[in-house]
N, C-alpha and C. Protein backbone atom coordinates (compact mmCIF):
# COMPACT_ATOMS: atom_id res chain seq x y z
N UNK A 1 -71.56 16.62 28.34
CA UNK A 1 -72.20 15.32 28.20
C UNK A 1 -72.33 14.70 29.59
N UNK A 2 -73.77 14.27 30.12
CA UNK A 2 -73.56 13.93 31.17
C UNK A 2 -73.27 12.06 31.01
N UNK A 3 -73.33 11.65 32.75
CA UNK A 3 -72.34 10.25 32.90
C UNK A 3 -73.57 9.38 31.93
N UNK A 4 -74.74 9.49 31.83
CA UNK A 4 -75.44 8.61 31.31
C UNK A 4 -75.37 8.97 29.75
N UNK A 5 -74.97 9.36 29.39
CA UNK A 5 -74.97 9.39 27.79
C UNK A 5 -73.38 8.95 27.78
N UNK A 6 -72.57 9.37 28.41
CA UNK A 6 -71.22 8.99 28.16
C UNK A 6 -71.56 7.35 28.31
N UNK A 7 -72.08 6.49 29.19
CA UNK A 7 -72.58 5.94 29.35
C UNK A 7 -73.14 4.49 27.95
N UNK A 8 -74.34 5.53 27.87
CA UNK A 8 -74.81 4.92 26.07
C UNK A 8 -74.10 5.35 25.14
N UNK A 9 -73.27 5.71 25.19
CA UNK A 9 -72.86 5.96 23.83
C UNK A 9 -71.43 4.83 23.88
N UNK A 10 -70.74 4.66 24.81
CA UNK A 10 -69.65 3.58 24.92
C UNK A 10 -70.51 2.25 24.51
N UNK A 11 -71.85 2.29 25.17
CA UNK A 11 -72.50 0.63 25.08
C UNK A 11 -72.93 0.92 23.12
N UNK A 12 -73.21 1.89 22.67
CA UNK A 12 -73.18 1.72 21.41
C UNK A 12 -71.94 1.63 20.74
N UNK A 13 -71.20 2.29 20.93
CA UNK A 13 -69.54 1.98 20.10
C UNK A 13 -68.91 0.53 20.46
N UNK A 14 -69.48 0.00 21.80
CA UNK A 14 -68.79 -1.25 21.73
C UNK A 14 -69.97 -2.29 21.10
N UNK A 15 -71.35 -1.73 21.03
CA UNK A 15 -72.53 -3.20 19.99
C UNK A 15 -71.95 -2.91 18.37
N UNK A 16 -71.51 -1.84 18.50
CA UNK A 16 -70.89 -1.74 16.93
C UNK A 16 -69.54 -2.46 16.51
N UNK A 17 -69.15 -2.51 17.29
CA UNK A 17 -67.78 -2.60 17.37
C UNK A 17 -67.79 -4.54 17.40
N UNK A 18 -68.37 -4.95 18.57
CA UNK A 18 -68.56 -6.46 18.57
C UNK A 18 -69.35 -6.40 17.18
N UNK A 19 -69.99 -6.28 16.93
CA UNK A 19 -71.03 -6.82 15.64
C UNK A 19 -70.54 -6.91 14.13
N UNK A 20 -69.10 -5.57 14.14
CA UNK A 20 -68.18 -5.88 13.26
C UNK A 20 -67.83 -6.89 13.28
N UNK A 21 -67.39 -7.13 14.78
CA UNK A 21 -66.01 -8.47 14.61
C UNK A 21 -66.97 -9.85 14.23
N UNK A 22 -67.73 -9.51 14.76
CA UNK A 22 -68.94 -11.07 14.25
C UNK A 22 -68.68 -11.00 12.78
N UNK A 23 -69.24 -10.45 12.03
CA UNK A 23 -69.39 -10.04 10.81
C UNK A 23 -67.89 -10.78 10.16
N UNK A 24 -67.06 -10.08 10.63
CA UNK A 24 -65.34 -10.31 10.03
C UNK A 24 -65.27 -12.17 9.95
N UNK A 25 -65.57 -12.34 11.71
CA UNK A 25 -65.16 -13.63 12.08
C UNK A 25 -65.82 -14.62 11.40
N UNK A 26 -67.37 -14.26 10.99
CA UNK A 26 -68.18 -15.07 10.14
C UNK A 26 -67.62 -15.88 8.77
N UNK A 27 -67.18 -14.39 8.37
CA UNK A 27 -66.42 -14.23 7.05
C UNK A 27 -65.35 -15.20 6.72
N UNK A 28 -64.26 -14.71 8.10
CA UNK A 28 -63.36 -15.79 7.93
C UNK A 28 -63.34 -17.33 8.16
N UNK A 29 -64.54 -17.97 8.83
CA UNK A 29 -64.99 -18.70 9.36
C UNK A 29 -65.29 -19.67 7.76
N UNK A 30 -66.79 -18.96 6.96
CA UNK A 30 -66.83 -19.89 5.74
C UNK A 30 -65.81 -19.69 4.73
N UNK A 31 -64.60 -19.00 4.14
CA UNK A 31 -63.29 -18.60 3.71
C UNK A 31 -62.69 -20.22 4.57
N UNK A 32 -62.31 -19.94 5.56
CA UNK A 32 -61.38 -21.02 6.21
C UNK A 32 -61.96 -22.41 6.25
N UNK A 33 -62.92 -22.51 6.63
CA UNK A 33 -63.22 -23.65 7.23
C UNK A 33 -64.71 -23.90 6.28
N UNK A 34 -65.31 -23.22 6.21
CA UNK A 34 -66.82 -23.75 4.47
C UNK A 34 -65.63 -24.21 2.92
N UNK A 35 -64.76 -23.49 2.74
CA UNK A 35 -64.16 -23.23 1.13
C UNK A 35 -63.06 -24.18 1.57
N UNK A 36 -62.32 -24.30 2.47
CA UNK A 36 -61.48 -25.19 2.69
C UNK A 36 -61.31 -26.21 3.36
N UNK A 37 -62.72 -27.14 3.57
CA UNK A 37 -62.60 -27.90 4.70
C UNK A 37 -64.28 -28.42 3.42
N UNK A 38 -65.31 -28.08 4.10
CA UNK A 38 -66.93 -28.45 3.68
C UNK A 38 -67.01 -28.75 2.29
N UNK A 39 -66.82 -27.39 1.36
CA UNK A 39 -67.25 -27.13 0.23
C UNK A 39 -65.76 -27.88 -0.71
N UNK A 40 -64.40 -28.29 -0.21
CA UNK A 40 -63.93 -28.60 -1.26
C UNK A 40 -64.21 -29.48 -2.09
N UNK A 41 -64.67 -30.42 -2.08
CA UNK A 41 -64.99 -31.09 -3.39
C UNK A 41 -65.60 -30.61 -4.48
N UNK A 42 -66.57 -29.83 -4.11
CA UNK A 42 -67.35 -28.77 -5.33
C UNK A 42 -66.51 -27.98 -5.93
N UNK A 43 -65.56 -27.40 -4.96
CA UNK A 43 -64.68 -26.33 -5.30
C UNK A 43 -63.53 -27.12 -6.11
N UNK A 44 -63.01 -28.25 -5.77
CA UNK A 44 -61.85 -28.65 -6.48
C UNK A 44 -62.72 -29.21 -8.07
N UNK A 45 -63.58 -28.65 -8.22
CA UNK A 45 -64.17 -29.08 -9.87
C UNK A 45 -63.51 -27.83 -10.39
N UNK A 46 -63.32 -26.66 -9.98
CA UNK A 46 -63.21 -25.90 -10.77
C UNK A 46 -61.51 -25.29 -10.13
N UNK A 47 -60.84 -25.43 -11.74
CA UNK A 47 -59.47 -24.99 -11.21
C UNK A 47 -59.25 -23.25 -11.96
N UNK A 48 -57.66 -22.94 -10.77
CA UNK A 48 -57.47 -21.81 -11.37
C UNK A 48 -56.05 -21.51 -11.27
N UNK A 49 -55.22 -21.43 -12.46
CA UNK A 49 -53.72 -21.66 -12.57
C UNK A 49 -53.32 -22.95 -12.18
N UNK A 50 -54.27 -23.98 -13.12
CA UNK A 50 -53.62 -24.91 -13.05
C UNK A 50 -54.09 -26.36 -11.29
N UNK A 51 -54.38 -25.03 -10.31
CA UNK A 51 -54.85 -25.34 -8.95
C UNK A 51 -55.78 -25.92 -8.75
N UNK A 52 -56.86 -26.76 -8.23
CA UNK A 52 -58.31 -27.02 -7.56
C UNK A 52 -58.48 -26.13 -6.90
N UNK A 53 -59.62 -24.93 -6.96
CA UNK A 53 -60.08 -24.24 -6.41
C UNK A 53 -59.90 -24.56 -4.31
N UNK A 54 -60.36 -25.71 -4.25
CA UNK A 54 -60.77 -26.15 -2.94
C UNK A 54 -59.01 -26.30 -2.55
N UNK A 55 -58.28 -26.78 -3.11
CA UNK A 55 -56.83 -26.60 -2.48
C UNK A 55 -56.33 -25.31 -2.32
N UNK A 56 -56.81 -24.20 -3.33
CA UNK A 56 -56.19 -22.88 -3.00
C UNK A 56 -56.75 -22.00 -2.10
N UNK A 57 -58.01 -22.71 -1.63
CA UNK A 57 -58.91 -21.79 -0.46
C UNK A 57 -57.67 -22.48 0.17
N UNK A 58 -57.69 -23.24 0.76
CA UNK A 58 -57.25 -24.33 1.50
C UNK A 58 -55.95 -23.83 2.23
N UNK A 59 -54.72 -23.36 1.27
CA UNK A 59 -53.44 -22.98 1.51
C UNK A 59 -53.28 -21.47 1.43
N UNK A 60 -54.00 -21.32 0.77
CA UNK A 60 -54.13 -19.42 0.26
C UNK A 60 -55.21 -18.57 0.49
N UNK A 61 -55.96 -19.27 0.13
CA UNK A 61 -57.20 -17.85 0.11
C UNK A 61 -57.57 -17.68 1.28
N UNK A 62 -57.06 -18.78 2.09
CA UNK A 62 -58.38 -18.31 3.57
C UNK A 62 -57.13 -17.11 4.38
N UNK A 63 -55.33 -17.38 3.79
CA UNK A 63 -54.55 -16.11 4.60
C UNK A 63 -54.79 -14.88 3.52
N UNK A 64 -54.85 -15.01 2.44
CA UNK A 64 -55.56 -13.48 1.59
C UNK A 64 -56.87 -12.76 2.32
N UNK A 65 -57.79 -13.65 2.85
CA UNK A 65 -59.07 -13.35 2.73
C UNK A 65 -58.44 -12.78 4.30
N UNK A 66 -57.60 -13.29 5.39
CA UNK A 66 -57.62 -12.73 6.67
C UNK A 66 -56.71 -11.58 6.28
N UNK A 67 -55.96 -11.39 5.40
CA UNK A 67 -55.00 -10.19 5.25
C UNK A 67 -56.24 -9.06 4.92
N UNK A 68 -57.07 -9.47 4.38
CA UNK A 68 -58.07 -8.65 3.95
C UNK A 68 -59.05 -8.16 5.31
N UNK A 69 -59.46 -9.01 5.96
CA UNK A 69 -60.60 -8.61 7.00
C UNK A 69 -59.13 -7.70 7.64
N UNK A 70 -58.22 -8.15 8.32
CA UNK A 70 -57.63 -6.48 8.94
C UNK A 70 -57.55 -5.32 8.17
N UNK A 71 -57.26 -5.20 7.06
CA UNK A 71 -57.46 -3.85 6.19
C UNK A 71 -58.78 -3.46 6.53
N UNK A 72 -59.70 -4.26 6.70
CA UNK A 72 -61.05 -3.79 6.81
C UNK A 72 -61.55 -3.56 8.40
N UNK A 73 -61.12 -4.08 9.06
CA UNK A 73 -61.27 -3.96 10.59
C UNK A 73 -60.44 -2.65 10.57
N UNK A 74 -59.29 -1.93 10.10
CA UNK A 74 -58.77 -1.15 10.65
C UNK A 74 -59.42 -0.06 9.59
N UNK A 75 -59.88 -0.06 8.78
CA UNK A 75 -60.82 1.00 8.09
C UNK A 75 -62.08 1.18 9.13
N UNK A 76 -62.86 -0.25 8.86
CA UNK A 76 -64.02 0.02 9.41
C UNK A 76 -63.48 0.97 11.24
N UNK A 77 -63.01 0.32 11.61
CA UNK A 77 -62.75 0.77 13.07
C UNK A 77 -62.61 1.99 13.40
N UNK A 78 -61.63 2.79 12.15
CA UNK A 78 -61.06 4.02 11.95
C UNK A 78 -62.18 4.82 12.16
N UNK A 79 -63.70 4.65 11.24
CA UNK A 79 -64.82 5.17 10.99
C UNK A 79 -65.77 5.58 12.26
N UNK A 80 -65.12 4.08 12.70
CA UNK A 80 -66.39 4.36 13.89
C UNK A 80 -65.62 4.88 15.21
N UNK A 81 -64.26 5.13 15.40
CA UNK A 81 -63.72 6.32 16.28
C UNK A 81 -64.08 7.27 16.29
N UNK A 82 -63.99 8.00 14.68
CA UNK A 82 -64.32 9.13 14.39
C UNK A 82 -66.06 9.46 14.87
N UNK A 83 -67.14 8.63 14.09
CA UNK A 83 -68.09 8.49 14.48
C UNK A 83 -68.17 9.05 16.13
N UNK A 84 -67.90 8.52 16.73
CA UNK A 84 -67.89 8.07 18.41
C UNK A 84 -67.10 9.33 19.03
N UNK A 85 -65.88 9.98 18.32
CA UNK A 85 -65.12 11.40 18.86
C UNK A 85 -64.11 10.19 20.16
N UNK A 86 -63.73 8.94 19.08
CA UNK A 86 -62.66 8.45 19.95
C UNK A 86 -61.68 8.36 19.39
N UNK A 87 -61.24 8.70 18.44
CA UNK A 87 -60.18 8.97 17.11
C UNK A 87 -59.19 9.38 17.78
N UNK A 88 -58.00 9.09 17.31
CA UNK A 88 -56.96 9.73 18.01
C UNK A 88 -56.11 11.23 17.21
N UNK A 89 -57.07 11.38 16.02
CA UNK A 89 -56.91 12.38 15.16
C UNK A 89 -57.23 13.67 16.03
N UNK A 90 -56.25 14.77 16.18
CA UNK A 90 -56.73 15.75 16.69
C UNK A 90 -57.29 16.97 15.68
């Protein structure tokens, strides 16, 4: 592989790679701050165990929803090592 493809191919694994984390950060962004901050009043119409929706984004769902984007950052990520032949899998 010569230096210019080694080259493009890092500038593609890292537009992939940022464009995940956009994606993630988006995510956690309306989770945290749309569902628990903007949207609660809509959300506290509708309860669940007893809860207002908009209080359980609020205290809970937005650390579920980030426990979740790392499971998924470290899947997705996993993919695109392999993809890329940067895996640490021999």
């Amino acid at each position: 592989m010569s230096e210019e493809q080694k080259q493009d191919n890092a500038k593609a694994y890292w537009q992939k790679n940022v464009r995940l984390m956009i994606y993630l950060l988006a995510v956690w962004f309306v989770v945290s701050f749309g569902c628990g901050i903007l949207f609660v009043d809509q959300l506290n119409e509708i309860r669940i165990g007893g809860y207002k929706l908009g209080f359980w984004f609020a205290q809970q769902g937005s650390i579920y929803t980030f426990l979740a984007i790392i499971f998924v950052y470290a899947f997705q990520m996993r993919k695109l090592d392999k993809e890329f032949g940067v895996d640490d899998d021999e």
